[in-house]
C-alpha atoms as a PDB file:
ATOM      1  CA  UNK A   1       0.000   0.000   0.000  1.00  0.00           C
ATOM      2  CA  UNK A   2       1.283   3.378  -0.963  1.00  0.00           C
ATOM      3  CA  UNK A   3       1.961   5.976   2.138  1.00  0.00           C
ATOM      4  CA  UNK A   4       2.256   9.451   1.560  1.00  0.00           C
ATOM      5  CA  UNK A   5       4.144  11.525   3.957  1.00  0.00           C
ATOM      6  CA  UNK A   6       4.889  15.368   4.727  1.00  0.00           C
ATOM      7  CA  UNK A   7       8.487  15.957   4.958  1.00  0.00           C
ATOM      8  CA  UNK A   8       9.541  19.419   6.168  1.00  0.00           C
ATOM      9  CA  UNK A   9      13.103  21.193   6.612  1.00  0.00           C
ATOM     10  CA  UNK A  10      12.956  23.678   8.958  1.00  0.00           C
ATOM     11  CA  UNK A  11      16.317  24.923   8.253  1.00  0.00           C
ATOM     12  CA  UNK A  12      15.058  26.473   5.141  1.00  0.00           C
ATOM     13  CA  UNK A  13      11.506  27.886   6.264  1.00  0.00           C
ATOM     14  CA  UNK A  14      11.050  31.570   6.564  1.00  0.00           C
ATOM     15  CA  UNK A  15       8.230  31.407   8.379  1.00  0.00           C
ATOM     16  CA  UNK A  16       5.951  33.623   5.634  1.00  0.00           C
ATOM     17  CA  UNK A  17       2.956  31.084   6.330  1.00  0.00           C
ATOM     18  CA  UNK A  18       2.683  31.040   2.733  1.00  0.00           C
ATOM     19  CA  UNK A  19       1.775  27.122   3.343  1.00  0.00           C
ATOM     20  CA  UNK A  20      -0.755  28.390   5.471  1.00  0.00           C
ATOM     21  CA  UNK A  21      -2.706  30.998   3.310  1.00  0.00           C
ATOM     22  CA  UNK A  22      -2.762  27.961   0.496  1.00  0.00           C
ATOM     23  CA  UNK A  23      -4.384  25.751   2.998  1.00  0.00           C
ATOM     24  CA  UNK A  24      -7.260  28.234   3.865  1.00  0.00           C
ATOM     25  CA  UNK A  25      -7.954  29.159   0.178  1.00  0.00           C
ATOM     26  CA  UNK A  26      -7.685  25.718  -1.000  1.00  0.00           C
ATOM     27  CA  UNK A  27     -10.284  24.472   1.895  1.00  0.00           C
ATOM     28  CA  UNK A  28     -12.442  27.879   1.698  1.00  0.00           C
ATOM     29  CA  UNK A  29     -11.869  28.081   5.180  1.00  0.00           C
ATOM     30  CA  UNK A  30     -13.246  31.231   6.800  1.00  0.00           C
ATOM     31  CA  UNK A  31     -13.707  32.824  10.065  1.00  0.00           C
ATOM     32  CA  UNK A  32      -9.973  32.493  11.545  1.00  0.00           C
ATOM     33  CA  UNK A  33     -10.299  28.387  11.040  1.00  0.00           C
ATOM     34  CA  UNK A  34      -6.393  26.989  10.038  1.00  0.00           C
ATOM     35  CA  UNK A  35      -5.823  23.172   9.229  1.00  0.00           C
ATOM     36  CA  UNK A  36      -1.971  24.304   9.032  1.00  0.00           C
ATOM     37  CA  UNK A  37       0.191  26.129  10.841  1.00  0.00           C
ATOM     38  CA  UNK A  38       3.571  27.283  11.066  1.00  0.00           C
ATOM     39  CA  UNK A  39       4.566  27.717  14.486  1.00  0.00           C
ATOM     40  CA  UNK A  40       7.678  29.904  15.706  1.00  0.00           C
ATOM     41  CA  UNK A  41      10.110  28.278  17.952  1.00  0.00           C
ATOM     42  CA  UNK A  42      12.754  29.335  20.420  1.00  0.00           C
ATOM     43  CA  UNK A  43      16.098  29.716  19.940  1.00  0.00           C
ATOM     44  CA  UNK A  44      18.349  26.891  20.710  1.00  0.00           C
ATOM     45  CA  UNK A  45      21.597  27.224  18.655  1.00  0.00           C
ATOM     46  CA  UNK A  46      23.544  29.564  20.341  1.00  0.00           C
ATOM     47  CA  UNK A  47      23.285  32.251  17.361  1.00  0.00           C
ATOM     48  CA  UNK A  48      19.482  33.542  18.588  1.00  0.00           C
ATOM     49  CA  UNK A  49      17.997  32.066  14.793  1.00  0.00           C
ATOM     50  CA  UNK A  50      14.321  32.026  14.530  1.00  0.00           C
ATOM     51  CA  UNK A  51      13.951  28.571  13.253  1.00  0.00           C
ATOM     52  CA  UNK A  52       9.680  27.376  12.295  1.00  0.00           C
ATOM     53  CA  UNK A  53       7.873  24.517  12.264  1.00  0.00           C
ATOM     54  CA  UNK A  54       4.831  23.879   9.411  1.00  0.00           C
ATOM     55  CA  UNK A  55       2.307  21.328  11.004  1.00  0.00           C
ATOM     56  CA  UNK A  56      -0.862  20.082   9.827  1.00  0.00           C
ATOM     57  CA  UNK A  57      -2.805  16.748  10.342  1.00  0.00           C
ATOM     58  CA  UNK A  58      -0.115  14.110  10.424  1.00  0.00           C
ATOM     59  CA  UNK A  59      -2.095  11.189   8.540  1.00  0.00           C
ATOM     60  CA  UNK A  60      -0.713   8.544  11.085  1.00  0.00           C
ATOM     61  CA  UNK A  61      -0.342   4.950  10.286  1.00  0.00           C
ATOM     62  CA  UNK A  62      -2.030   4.241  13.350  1.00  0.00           C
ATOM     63  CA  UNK A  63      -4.456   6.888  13.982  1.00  0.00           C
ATOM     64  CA  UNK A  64      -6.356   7.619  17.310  1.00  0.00           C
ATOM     65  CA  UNK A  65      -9.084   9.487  15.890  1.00  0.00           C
ATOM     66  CA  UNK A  66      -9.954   7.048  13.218  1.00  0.00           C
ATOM     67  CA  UNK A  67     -10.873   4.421  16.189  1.00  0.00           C
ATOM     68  CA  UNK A  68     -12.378   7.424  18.418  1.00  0.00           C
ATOM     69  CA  UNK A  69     -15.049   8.083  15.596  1.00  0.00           C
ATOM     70  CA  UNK A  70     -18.103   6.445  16.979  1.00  0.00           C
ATOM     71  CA  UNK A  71     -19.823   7.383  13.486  1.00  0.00           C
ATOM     72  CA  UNK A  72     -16.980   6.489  11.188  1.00  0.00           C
ATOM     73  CA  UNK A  73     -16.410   9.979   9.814  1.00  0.00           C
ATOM     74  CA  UNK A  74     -12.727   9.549  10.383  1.00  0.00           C
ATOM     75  CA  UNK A  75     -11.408   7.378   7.887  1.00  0.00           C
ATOM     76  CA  UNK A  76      -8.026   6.416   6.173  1.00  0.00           C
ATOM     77  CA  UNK A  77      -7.941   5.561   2.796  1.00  0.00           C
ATOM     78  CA  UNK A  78      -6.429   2.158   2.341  1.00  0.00           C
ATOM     79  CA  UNK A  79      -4.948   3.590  -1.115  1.00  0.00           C
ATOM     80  CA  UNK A  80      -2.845   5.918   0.002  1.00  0.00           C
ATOM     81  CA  UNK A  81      -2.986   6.528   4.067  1.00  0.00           C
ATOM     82  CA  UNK A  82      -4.539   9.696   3.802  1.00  0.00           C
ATOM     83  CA  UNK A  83      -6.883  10.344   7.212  1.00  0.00           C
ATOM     84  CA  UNK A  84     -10.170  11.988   5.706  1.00  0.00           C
ATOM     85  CA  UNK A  85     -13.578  13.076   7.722  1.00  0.00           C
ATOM     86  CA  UNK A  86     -16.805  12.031   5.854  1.00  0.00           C
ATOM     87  CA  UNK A  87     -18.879  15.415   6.768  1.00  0.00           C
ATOM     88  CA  UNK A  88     -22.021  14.053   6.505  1.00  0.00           C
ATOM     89  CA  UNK A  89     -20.920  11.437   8.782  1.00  0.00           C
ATOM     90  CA  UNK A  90     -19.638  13.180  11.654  1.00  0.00           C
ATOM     91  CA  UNK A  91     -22.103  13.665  14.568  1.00  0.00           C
ATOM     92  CA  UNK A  92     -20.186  16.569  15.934  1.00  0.00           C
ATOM     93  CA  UNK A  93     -19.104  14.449  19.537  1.00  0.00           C
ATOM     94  CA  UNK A  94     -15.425  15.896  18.823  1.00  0.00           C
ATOM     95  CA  UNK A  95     -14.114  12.262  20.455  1.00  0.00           C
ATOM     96  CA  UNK A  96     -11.787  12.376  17.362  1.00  0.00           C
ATOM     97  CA  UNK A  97     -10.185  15.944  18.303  1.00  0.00           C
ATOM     98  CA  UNK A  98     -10.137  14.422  21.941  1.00  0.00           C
ATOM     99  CA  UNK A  99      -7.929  11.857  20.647  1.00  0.00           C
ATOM    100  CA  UNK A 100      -5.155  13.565  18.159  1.00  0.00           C
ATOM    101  CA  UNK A 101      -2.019  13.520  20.071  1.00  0.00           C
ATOM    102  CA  UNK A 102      -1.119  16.239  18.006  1.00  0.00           C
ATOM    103  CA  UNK A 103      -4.161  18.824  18.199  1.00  0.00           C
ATOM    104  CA  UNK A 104      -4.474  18.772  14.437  1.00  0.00           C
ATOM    105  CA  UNK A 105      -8.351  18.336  14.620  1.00  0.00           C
ATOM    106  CA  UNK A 106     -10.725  21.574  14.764  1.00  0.00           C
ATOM    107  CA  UNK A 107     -14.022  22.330  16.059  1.00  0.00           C
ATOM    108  CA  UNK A 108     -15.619  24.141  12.535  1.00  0.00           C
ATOM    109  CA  UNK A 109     -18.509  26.284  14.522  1.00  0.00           C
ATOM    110  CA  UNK A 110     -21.214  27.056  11.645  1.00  0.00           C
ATOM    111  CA  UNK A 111     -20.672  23.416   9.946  1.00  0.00           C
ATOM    112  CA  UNK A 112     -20.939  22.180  13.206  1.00  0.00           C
ATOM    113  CA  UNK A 113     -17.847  19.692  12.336  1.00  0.00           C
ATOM    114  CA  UNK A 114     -15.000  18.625  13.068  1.00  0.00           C
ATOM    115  CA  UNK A 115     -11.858  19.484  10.296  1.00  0.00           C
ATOM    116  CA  UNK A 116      -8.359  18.632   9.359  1.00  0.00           C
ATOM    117  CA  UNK A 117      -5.748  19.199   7.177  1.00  0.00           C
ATOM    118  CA  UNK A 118      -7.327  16.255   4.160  1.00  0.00           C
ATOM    119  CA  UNK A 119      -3.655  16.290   2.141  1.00  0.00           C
ATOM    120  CA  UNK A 120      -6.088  18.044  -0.983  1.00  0.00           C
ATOM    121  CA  UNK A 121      -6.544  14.428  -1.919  1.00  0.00           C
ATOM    122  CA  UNK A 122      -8.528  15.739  -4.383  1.00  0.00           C
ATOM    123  CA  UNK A 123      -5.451  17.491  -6.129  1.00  0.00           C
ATOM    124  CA  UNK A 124      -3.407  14.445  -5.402  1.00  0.00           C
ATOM    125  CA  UNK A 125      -5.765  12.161  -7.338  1.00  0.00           C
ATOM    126  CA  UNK A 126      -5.841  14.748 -10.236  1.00  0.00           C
ATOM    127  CA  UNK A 127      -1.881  14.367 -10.135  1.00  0.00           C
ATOM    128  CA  UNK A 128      -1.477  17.233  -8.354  1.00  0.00           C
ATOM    129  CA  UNK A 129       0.415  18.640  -5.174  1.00  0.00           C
ATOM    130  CA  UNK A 130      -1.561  19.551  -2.006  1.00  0.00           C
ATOM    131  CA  UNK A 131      -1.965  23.467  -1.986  1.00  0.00           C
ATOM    132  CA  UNK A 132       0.271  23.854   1.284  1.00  0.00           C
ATOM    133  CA  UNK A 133       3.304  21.814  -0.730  1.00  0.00           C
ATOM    134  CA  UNK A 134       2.743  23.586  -4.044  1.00  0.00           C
ATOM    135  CA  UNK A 135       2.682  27.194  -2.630  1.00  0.00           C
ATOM    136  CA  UNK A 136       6.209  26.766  -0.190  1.00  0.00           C
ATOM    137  CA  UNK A 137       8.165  29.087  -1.579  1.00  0.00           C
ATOM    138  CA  UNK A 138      11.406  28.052   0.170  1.00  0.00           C
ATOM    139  CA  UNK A 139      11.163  23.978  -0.926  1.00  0.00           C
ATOM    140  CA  UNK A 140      10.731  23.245   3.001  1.00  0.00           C
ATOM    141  CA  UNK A 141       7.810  21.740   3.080  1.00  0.00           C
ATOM    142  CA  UNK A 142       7.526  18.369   0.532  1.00  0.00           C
ATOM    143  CA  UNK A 143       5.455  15.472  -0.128  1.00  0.00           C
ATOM    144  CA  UNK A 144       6.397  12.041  -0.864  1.00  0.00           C
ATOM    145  CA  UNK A 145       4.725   8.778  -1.280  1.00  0.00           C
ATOM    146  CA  UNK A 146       6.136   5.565  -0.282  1.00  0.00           C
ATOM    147  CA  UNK A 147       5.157   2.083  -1.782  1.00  0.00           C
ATOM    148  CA  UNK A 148       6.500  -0.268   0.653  1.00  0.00           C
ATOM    149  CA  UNK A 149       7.677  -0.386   4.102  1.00  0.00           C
ATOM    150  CA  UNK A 150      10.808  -1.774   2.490  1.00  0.00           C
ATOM    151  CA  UNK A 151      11.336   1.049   0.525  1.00  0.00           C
ATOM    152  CA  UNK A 152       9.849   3.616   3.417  1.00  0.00           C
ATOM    153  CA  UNK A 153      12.660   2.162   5.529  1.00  0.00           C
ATOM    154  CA  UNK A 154      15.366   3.227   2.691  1.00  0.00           C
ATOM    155  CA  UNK A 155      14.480   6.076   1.934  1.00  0.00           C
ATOM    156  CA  UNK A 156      13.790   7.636   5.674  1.00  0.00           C
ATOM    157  CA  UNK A 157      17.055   6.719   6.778  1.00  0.00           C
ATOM    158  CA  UNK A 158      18.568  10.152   5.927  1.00  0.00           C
ATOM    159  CA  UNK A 159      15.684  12.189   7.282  1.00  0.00           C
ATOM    160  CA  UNK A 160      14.726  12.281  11.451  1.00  0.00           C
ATOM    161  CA  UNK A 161      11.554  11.791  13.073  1.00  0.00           C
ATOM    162  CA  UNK A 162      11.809  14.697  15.338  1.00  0.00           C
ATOM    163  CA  UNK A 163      12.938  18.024  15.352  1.00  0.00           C
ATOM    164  CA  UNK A 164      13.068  20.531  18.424  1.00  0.00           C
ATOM    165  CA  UNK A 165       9.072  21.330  18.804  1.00  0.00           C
ATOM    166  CA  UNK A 166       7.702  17.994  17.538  1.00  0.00           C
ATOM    167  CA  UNK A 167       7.800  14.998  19.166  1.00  0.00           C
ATOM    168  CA  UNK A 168       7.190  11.462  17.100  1.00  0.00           C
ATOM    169  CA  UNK A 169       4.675   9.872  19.143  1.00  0.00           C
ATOM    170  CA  UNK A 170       5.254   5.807  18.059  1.00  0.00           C
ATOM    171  CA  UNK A 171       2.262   3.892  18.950  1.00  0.00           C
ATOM    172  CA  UNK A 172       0.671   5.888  16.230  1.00  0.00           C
ATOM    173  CA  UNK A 173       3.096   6.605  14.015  1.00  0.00           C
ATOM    174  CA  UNK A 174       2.877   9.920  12.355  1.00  0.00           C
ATOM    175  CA  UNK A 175       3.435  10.529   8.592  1.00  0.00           C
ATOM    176  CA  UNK A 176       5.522  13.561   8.632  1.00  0.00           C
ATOM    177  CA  UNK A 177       9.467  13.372   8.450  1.00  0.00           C
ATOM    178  CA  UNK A 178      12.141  15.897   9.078  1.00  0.00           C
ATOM    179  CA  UNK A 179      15.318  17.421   7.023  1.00  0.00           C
ATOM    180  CA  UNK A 180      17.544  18.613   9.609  1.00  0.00           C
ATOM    181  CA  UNK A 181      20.567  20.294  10.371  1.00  0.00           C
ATOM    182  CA  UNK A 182      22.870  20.060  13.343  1.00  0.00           C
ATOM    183  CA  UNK A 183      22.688  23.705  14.046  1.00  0.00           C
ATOM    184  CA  UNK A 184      18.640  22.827  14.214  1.00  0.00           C
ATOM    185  CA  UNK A 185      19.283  20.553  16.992  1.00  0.00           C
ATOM    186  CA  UNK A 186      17.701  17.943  15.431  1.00  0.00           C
ATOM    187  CA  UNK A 187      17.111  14.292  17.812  1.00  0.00           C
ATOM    188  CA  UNK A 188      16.122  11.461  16.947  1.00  0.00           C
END
């Protein structure tokens, strides 16, 4: 089964939140609502650099809200491992945002939903990027899809599963991967 992941270098982002506006527009999100955002972290190197983190929904292999969802609104899509929410579906008990390790779930007020970053699966069946990948103007924030674990082992091996800010939480296993930099302070 193919897994797509989020893989982000925080060395490179500026912080503009450019990832951020495309995300809003892309979801017509209104009212202040944000499936994505970049979040400014403390110095730690020494040098006082303002170093960012872009976060969204991380589309876990294992993920809490899926079996939270009394109404099965949350699913993943066995094609790819994208986490979706089936609107008509969800009863509005917010169990699922409850259960996110990662606070990545909302509470929409006038749809009376829940909402999450959805990976514009949409765009990525028409062969196209998710908004928030397409729209980074520094290359930081990527997309890649994996076919096998075989080849998901391979290929992660020069990227980290945590960077100062996020931690990889393993009994669900979170989709997003990091490009770091010693002078990040990158751990693994």
């Amino acid at each position: 089964m193919k897994q797509r992941f989020f893989v982000f270098e925080p060395s490179i982002c500026f912080g503009c939140s450019g990832c951020v506006a495309a995300c809003v527009n892309a979801n017509q999100l209104s009212g202040g609502l944000h499936w994505r955002k970049v979040l400014k972290l403390p110095p730690n190197d020494g040098k006082n650099d303002t170093h960012y983190l872009s976060m969204s929904c991380n589309h876990c292999e294992e993920p809490p809200c899926v079996s939270a969802c009394p109404s099965g609104a949350m699913q993943k899509r066995e094609q790819d491992g994208i986490v979706v929410v089936d609107y008509e579906k969800c009863i509005g008990c917010r169990y699922c945002q409850m259960a996110c390790p990662y606070g990545a779930i909302i509470w929409m007020e006038n749809q009376k939903t829940v909402g999450k970053c959805i990976m514009c699966f949409e765009r990525l069946d028409r062969d196209e990027l998710p908004a928030c990948v397409e729209t980074c103007f520094s290359g930081a924030l990527k997309m890649v899809t994996i076919d096998t674990a075989d080849e998901a082992i391979e290929n992660m091996k020069s990227i980290e599963n945590e960077v100062i800010g996020f931690e990889h939480i393993e009994d669900v296993k979170p989709r997003i991967r990091f490009v770091s930099n010693a002078d990040q302070g990158a751990c693994k």
